[in-house]
Protein backbone atom coordinates (compact mmCIF):
# COMPACT_ATOMS: atom_id res chain seq x y z
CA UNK A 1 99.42 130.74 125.84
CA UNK A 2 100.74 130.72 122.44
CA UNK A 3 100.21 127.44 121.64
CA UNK A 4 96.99 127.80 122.47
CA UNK A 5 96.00 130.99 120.46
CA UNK A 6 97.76 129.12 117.44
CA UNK A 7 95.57 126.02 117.87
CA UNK A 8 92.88 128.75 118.63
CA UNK A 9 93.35 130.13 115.17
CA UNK A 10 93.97 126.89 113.39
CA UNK A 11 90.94 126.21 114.37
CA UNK A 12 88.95 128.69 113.21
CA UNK A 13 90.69 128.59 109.93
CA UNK A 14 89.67 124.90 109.40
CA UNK A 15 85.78 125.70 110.35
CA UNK A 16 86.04 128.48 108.22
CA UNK A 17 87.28 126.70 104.95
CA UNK A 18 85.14 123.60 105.46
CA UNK A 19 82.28 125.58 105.41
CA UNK A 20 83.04 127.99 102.42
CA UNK A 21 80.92 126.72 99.68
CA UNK A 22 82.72 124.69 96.57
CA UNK A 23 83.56 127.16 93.60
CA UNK A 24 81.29 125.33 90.78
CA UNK A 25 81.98 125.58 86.98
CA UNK A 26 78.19 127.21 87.27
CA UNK A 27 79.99 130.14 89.48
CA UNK A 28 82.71 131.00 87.33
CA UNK A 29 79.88 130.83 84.19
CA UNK A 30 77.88 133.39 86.33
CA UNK A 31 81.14 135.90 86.87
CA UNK A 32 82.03 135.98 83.46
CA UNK A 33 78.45 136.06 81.81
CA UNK A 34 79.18 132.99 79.66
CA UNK A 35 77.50 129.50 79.51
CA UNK A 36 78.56 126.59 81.92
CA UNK A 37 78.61 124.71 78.59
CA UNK A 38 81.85 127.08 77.75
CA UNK A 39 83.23 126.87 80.80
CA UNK A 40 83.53 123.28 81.12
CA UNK A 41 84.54 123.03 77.30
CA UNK A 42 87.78 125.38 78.93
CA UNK A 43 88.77 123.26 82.06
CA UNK A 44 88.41 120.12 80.20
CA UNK A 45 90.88 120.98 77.56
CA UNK A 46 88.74 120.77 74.67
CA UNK A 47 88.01 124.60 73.68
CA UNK A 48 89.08 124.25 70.36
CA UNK A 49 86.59 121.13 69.89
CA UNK A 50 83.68 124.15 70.93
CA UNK A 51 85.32 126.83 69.18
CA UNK A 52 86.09 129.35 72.29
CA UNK A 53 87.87 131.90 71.60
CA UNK A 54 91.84 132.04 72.60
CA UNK A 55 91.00 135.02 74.75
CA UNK A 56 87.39 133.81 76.38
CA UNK A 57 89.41 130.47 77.18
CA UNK A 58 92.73 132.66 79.03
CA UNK A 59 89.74 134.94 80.92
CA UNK A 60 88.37 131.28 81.92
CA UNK A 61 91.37 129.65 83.28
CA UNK A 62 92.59 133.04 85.17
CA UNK A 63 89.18 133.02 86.45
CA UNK A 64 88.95 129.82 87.89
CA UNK A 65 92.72 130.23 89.53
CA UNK A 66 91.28 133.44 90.93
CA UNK A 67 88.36 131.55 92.81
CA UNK A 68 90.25 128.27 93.74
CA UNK A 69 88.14 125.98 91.56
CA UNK A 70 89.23 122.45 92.23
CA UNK A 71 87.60 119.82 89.50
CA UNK A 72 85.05 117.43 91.41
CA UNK A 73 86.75 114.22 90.24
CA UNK A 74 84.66 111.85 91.71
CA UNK A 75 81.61 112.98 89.70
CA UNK A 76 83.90 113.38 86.52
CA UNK A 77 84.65 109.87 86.73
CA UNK A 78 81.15 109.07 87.24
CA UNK A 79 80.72 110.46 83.83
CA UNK A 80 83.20 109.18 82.56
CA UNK A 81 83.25 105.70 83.40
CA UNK A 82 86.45 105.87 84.81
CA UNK A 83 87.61 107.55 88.29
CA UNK A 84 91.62 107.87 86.75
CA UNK A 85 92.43 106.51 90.64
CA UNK A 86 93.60 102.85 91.65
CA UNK A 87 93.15 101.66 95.31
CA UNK A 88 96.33 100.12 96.94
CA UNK A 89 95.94 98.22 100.01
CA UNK A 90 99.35 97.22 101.70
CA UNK A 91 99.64 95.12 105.66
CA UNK A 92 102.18 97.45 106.83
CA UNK A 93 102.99 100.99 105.67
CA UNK A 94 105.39 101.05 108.17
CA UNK A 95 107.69 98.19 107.19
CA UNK A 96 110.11 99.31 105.00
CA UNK A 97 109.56 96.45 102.04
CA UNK A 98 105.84 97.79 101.77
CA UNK A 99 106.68 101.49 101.73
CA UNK A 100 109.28 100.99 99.30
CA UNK A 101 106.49 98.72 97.44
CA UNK A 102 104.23 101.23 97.83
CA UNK A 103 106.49 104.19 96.48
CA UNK A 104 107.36 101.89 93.25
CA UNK A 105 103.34 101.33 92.64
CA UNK A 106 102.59 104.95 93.06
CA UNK A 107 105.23 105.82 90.43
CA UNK A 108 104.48 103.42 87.52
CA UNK A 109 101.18 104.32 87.73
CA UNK A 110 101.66 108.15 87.46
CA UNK A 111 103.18 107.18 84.43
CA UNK A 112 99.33 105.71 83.34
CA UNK A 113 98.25 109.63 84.36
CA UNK A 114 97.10 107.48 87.28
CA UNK A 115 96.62 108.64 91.49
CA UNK A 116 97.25 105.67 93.76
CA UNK A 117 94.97 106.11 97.28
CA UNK A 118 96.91 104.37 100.10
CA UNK A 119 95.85 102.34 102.51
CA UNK A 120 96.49 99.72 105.42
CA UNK A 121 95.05 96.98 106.98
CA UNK A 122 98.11 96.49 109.76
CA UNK A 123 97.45 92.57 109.14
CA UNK A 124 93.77 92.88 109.80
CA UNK A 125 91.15 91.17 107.96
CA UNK A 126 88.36 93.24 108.88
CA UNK A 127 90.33 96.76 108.32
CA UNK A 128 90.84 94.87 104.88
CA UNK A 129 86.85 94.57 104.54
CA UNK A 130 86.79 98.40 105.19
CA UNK A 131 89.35 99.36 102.70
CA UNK A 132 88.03 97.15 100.27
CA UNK A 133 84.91 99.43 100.44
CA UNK A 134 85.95 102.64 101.11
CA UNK A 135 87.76 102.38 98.01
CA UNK A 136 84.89 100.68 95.97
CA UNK A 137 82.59 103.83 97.63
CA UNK A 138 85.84 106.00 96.16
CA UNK A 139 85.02 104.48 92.45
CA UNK A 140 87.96 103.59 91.62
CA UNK A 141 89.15 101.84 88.58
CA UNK A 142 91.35 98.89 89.92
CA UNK A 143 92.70 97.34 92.89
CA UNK A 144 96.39 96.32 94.05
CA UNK A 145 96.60 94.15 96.81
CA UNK A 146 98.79 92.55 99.55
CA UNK A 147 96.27 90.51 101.22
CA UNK A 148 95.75 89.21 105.14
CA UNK A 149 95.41 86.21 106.35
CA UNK A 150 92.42 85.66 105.96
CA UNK A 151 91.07 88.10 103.65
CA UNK A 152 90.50 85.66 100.62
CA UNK A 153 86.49 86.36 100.18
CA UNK A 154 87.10 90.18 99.84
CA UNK A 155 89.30 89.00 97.04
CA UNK A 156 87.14 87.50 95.40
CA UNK A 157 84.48 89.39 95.61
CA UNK A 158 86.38 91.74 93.63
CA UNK A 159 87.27 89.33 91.35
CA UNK A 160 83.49 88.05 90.90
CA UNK A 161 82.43 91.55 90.28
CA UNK A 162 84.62 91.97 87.08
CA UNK A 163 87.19 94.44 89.30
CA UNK A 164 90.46 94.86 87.78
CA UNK A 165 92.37 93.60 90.56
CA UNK A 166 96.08 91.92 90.87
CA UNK A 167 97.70 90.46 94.15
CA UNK A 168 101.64 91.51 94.98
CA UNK A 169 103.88 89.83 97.58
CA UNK A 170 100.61 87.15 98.55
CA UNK A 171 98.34 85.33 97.23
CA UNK A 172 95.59 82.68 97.23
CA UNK A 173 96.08 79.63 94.47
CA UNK A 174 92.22 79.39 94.06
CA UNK A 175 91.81 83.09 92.90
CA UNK A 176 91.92 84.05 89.00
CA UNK A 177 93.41 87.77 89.59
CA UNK A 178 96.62 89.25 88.69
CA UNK A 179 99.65 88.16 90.77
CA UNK A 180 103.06 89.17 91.53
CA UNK A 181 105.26 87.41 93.69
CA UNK A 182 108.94 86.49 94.10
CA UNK A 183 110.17 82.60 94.29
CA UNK A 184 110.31 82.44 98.10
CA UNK A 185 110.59 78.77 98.01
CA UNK A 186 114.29 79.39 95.96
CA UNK A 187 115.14 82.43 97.84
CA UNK A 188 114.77 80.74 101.11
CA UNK A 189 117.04 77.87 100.28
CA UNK A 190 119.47 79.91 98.97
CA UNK A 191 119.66 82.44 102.55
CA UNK A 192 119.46 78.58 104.35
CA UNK A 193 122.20 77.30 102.46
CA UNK A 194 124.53 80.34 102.44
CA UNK A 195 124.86 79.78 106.75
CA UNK A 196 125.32 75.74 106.15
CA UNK A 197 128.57 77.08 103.74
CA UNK A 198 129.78 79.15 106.36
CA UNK A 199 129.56 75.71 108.28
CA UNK A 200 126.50 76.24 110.41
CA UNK A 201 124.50 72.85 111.25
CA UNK A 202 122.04 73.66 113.82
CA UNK A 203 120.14 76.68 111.66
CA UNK A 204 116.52 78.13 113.71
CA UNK A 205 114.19 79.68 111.66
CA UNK A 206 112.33 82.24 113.14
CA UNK A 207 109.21 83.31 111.24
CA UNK A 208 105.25 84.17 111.64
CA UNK A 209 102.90 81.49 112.17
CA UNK A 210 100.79 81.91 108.91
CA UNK A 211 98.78 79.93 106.40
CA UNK A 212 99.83 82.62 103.68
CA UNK A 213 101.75 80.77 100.99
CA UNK A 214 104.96 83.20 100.78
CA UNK A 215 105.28 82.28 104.46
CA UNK A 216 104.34 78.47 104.23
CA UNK A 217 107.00 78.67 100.70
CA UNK A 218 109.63 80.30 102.99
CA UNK A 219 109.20 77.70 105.68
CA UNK A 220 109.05 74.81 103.07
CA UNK A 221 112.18 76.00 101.67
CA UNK A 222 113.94 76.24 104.71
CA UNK A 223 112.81 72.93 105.49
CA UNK A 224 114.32 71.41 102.23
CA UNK A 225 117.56 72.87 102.54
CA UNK A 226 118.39 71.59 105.98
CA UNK A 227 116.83 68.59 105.35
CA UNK A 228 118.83 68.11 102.63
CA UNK A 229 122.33 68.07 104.39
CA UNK A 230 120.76 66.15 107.51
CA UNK A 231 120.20 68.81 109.61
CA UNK A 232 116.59 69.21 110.28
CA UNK A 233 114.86 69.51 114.07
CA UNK A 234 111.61 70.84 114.30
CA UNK A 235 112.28 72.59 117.64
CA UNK A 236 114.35 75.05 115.93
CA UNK A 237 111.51 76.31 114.04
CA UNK A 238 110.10 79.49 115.88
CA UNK A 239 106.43 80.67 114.81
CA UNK A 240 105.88 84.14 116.23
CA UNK A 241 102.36 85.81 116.48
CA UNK A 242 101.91 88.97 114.48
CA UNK A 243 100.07 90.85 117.07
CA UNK A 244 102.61 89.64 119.89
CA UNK A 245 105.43 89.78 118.05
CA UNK A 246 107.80 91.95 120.81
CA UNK A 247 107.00 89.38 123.66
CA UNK A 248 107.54 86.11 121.23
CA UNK A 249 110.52 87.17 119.52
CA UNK A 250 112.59 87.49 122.54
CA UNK A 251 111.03 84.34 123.79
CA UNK A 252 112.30 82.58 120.79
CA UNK A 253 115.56 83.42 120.31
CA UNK A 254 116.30 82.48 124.10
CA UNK A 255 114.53 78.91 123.49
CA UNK A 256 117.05 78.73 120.35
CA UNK A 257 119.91 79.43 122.74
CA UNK A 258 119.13 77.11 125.18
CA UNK A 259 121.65 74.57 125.74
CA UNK A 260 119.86 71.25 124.19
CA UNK A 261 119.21 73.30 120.99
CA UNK A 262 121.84 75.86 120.84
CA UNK A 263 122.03 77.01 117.18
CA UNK A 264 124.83 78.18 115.68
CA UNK A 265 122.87 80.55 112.78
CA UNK A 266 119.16 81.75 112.28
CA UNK A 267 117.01 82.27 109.25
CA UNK A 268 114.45 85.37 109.82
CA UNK A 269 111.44 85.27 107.65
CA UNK A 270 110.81 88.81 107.51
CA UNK A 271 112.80 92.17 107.95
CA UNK A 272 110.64 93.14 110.74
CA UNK A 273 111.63 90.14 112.58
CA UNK A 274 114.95 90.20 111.87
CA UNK A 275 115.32 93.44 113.49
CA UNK A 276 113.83 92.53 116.99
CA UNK A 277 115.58 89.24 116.81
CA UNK A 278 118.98 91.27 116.59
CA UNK A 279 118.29 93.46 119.02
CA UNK A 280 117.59 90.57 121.31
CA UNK A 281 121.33 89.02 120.16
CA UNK A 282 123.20 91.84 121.25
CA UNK A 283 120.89 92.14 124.18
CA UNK A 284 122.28 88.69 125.45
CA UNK A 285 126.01 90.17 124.40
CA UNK A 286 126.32 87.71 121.74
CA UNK A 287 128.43 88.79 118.57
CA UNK A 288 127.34 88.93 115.02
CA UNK A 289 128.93 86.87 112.82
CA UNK A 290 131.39 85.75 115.49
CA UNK A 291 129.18 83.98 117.84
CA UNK A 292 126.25 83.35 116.00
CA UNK A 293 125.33 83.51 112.26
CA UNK A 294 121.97 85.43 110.61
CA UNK A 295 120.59 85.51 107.25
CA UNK A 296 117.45 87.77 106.84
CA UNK A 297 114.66 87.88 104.27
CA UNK A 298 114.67 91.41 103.37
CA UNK A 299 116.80 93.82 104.15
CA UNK A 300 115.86 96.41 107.55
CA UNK A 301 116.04 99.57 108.04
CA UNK A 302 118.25 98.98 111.22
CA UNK A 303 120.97 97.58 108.98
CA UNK A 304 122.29 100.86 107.82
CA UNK A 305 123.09 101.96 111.01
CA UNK A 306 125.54 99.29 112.26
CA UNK A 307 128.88 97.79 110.94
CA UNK A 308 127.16 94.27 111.82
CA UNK A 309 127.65 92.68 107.96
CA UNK A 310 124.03 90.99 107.50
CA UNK A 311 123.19 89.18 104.69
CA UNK A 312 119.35 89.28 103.79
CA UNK A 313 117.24 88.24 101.01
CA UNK A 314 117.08 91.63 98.31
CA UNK A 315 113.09 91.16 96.79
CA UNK A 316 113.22 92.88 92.99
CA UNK A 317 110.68 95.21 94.85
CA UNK A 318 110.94 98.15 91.70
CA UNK A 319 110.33 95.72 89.30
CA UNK A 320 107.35 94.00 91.42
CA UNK A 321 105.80 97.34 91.69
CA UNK A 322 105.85 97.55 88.23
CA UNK A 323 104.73 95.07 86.90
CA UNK A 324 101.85 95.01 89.34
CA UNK A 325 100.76 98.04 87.63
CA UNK A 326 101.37 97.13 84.21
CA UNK A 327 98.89 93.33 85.22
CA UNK A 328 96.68 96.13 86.48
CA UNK A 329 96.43 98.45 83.70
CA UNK A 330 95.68 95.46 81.15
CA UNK A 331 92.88 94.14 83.01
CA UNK A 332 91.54 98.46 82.80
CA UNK A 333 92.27 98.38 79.41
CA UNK A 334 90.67 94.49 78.36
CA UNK A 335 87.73 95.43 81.26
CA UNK A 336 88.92 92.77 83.70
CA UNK A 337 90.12 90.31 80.84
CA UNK A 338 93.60 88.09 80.82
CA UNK A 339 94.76 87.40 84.64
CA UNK A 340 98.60 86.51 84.31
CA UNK A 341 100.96 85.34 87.32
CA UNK A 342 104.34 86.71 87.33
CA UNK A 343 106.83 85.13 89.34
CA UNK A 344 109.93 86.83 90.44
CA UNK A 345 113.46 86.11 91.45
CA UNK A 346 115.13 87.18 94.49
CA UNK A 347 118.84 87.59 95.16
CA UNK A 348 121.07 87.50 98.27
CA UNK A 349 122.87 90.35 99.13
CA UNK A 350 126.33 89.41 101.50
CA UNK A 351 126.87 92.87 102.04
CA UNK A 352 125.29 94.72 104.49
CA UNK A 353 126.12 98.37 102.66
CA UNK A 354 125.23 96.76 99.44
């Protein structure tokens, strides 16, 4: 019964407030008997440039607090030219690298006097379309993006248009926009060869199937590195479907297992991976390091909660943030001018509380 009232209520409450009407500058001009000219002159910080008064600009502000005026900032940016709002669009909030991303972006740009609007496309190249426009329909200034698949033409659309844009974590060769990425060609040699040192020679690598390049450079350098030391088989290589990913992971790791391939470490692309492929390991009782050996590209969430040690591949992910924002917030201030790639290094980590 109570839960119902208080939904009741809520309710009510939310009709109620949607439907008040929006306190206008004109409003607050009426209450006070001064012109909207004034008024706006106040809540725009330039009162001294119009000469009001010290007192007619206190009644103003105390005013406005007293009626909940909130500024329209989409039309001020209309105005303006500029909306003082960037679009982000990232695959996964949920994944721990892209929040983290995410948090980093929103930060630097604050620093710019900048809002960052969120969004996700959950690997989908038509929610990518939407966003794309939603945010375009949102007028804002510039775009960061971690692009799907398959979402190249949205790109450059954007790009074609004169749109401040830049690309972080992915990107597409053929594009002139802003990029940051890390060297996952280097990084993914360096996890490979770390389990060949610890004397592994039959390594799997489990990863998405994917034309992205940071995929097809993590693959390649996996590739390379066991190559290298005579070690390569192709049926060790796992490609795992995003949108199936908790029936194929499973399904991998036993084919790695079986008998005429039995590996003795695995390479996971991703952290996301990593995490259901370990859970799968100790699932099938197998111990980690002990039994098998696992090297991870990004660290997981799920890592902090077990003594497992787990190396993974540590992405500079503050510093990509930033200067995603700062290739951003040139091509503002130059209207869409220079287009620079910046690419990063990452490090391995062989501690799992590191």
């Amino acid at each position: 019964m109570l839960k119902r009232f208080t939904y009741y209520f809520c309710r009510k409450f939310d009709l109620l407030y949607k439907n008040m009407p929006r306190v206008s500058i004109k409003s607050i001009a009426k209450e006070l008997g001064v012109s909207t000219t004034t008024v706006s002159l106040v809540l725009s910080g330039k009162e001294k440039e119009g000469r009001v008064g010290k007192d007619m600009a206190e009644k103003i502000r105390q005013k406005a607090k007293e009626m909940h005026y909130e500024p329209n900032n989409l039309a001020r940016g209309l105005r303006m030219g500029c909306s003082q709002t960037i679009g982000l669009i990232v695959a996964d909030i949920s994944n721990l690298f892209f929040a983290n991303l995410a948090f980093h972006i929103q930060e630097h740009a604050e620093k710019f006097g900048y809002s960052v609007i969120i969004t996700n496309t959950n690997e989908s190249d038509l929610k990518l379309e939407k966003m794309v426009n939603v945010l375009k329909s949102r007028q804002v200034d510039g775009f960061i993006i971690v692009p799907t698949e398959h979402g190249k033409p949205y790109v450059e659309d954007l790009v074609k248009r004169n749109i401040p844009t830049v690309l972080v974590d992915r990107y597409f060769p053929e594009i002139n926009a802003g990029t940051v990425v890390v060297d996952n060609y280097h990084a993914s040699v360096k996890a490979v060869k770390s389990l060949i040192e610890q004397g592994c020679k039959n390594i799997g690598l489990v990863i998405y199937k994917s034309q992205l390049l940071h995929m097809q450079e993590r693959k390649r350098g996996y590739i390379d590195a066991v190559a290298d030391c005579g070690f390569y088989n192709s049926d060790l290589i796992k490609e795992i479907n995003y949108s199936l990913i908790s029936n194929d992971v499973p399904i991998a790791i036993e084919s790695l297992l079986l008998k005429e391939n039995k590996v003795d470490g695995i390479f996971f692309a991703t952290n996301t991976l990593s995490m259901l492929g370990i859970k799968q390991l100790m699932a099938m009782n197998l111990q980690i390091p002990e039994d098998l050996k696992v090297v991870c590209f990004d660290k997981s969430d799920a890592f902090d909660f077990t003594n497992i040690p787990i190396p993974y591949i540590r992405q500079p992910i503050p510093e990509m943030g930033k200067k995603a924002v700062e290739l951003l917030f040139e091509q503002i201030k130059e209207n869409a001018g220079d287009k620079r790639y910046v690419e990063l290094q990452a490090s391995l980590v062989n501690s799992p509380f590191s």
